[in-house]
Protein backbone atom coordinates (compact mmCIF):
# COMPACT_ATOMS: atom_id res chain seq x y z
CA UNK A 1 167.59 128.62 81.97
CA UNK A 2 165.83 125.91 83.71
CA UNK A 3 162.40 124.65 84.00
CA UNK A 4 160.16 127.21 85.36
CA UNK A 5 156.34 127.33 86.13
CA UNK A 6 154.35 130.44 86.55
CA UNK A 7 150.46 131.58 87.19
CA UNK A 8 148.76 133.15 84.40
CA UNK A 9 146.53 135.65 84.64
CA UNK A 10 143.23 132.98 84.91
CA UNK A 11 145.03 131.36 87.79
CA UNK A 12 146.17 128.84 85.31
CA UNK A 13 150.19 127.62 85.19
CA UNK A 14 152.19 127.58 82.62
CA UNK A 15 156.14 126.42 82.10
CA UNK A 16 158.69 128.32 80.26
CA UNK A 17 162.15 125.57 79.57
CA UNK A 18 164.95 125.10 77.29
CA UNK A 19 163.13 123.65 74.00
CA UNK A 20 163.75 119.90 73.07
CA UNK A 21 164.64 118.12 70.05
CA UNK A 22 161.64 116.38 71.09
CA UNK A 23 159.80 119.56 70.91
CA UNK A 24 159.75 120.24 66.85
CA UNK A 25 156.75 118.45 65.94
CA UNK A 26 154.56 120.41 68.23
CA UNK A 27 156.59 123.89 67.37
CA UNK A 28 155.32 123.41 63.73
CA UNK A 29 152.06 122.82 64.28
CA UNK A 30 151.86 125.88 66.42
CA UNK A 31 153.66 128.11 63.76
CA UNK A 32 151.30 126.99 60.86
CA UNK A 33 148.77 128.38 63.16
CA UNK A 34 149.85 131.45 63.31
CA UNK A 35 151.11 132.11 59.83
CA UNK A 36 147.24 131.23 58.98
CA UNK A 37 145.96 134.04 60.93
CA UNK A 38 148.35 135.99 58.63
CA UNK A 39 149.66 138.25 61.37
CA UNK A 40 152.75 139.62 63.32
CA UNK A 41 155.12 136.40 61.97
CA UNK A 42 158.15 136.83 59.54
CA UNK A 43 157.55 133.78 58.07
CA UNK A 44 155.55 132.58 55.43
CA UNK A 45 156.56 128.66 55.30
CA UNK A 46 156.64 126.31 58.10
CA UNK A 47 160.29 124.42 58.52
CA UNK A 48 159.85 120.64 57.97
CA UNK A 49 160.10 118.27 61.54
CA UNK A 50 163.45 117.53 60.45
CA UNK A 51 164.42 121.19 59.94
CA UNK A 52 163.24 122.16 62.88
CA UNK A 53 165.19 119.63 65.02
CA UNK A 54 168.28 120.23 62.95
CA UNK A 55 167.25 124.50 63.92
CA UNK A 56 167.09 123.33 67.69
CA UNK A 57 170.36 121.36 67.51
CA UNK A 58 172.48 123.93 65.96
CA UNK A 59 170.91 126.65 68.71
CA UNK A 60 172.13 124.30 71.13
CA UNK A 61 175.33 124.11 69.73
CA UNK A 62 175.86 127.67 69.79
CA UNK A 63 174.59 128.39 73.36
CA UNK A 64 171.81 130.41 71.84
CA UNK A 65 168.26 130.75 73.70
CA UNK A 66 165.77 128.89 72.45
CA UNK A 67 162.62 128.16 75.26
CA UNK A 68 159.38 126.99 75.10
CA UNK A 69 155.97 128.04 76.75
CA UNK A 70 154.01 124.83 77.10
CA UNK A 71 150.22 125.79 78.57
CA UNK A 72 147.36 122.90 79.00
CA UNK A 73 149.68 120.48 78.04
CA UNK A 74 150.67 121.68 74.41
CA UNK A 75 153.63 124.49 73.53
CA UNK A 76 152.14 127.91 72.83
CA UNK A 77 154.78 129.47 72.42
CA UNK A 78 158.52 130.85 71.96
CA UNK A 79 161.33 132.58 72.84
CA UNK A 80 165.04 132.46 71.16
CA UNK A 81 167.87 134.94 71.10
CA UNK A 82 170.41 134.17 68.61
CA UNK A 83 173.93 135.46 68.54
CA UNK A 84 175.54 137.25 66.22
CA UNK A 85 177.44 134.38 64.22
CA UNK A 86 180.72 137.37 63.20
CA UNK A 87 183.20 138.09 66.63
CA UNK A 88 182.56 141.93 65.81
CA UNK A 89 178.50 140.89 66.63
CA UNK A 90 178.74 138.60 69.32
CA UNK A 91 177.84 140.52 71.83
CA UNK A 92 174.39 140.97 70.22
CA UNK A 93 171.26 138.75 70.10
CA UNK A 94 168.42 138.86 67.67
CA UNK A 95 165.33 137.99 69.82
CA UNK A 96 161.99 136.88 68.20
CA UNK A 97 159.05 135.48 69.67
CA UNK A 98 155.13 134.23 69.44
CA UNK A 99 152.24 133.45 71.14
CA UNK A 100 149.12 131.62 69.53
CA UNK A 101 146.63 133.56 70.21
CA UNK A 102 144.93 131.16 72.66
CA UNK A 103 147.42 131.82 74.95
CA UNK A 104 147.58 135.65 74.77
CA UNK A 105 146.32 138.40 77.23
CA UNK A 106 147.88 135.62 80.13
CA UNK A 107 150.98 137.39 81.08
CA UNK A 108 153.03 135.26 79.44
CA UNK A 109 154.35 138.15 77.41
CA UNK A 110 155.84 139.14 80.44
CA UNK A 111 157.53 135.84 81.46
CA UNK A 112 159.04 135.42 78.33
CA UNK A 113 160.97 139.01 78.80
CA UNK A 114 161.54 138.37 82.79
CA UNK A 115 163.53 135.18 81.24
CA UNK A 116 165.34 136.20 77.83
CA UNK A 117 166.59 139.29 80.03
CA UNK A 118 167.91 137.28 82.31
CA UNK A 119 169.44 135.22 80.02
CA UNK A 120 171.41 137.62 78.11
CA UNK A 121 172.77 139.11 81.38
CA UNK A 122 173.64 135.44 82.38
CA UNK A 123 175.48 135.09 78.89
CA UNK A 124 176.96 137.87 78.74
CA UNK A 125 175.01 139.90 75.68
CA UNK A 126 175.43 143.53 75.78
CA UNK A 127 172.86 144.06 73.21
CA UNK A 128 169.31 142.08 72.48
CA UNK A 129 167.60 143.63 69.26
CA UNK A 130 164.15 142.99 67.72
CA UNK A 131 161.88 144.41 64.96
CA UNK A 132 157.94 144.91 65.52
CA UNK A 133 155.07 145.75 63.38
CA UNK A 134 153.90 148.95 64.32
CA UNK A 135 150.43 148.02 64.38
CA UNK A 136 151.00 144.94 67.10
CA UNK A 137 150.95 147.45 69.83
CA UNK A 138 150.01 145.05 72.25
CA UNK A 139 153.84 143.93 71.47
CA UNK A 140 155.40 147.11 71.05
CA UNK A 141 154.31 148.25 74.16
CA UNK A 142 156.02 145.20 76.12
CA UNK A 143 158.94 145.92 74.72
CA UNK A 144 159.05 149.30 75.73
CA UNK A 145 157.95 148.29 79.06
CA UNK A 146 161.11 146.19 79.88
CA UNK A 147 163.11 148.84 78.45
CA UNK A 148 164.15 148.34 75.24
CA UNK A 149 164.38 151.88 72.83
CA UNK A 150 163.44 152.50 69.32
CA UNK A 151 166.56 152.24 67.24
CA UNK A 152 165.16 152.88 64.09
CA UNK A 153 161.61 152.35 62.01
CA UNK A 154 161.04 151.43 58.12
CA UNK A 155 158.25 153.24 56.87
CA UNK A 156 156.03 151.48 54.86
CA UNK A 157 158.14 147.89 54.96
CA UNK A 158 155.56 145.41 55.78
CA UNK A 159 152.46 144.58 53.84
CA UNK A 160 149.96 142.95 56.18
CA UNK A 161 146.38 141.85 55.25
CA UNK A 162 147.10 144.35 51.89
CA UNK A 163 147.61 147.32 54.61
CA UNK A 164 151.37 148.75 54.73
CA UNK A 165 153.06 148.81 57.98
CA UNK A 166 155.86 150.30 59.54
CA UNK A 167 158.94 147.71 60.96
CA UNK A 168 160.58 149.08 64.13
CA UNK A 169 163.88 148.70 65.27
CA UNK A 170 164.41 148.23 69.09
CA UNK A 171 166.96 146.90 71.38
CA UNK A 172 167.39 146.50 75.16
CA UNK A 173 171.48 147.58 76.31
CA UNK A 174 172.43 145.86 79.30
């Protein structure tokens, strides 16, 4: 993917691009963030600078997707898929993604799905596959929107905020 800018829903623009070594220190400010607000992120530590730059290389390296939403200036988001690393799963892509939540309600949601579909028809991928909580319907319902199907859901798998949630299985076949 290259550089591309789009109109948000308040008229403002916003750029999704390929993610930059460059781009680490900003990435980890964004996802401490979000694992403050406690929600919709598997991930409970934030990678060092230097991890993330050596995350970015290595997607590079294996012709993964990794982009970047930058809005006003700052990143507000991402969008990766990464391959499977066996040959028997290399024609499937994990795909996991965030928004602060400055940035949500824009449309960017759709963007980012626009561009990791294209993507993984570009590369090739016959599979992309995700898990959502089943109480970030705002999310779920994106997914379903672009067409990807519930493959499977694990009751009671997630503990957010001390309230149990349910972790779906989806995936979009190309």
């Amino acid at each position: 993917m290259t550089r591309k800018q789009y109109e948000a829903k308040d008229g403002s623009i916003y750029t999704i691009r390929p993610v930059h070594k460059e781009d680490a220190r900003e990435i980890v400010r964004a996802v401490q963030s979000i694992i403050e607000a406690g929600m919709y992120i598997q991930k409970e530590t934030v990678r060092s600078i230097k991890e993330e730059e050596a995350f970015i290389e290595d997607m590079m390296n294996k012709g993964n997707m990794y982009n970047t939403v930058i809005w006003k200036g700052k990143i507000v988001g991402i969008a990766r898929v990464m391959k499977g690393d066996l040959s028997m799963k290399e024609h499937t892509g994990v795909f996991r993604t965030w928004i602060i939540d400055e940035a949500q309600g824009l449309g960017i949601g759709n963007a980012i799905m626009q561009s990791t579909l294209e993507w993984g028809r570009k590369a090739g991928i016959h599979k992309i596959w995700l898990t959502v909580f089943a109480s970030n319907e705002g999310a779920h319902y994106l997914y379903k929107k672009y067409g990807f199907v519930e493959e499977g859901i694990q009751k009671g798998q997630v503990k957010i905020n001390n309230r149990l949630d349910d972790e779906i299985f989806m995936a979009y076949f190309f």
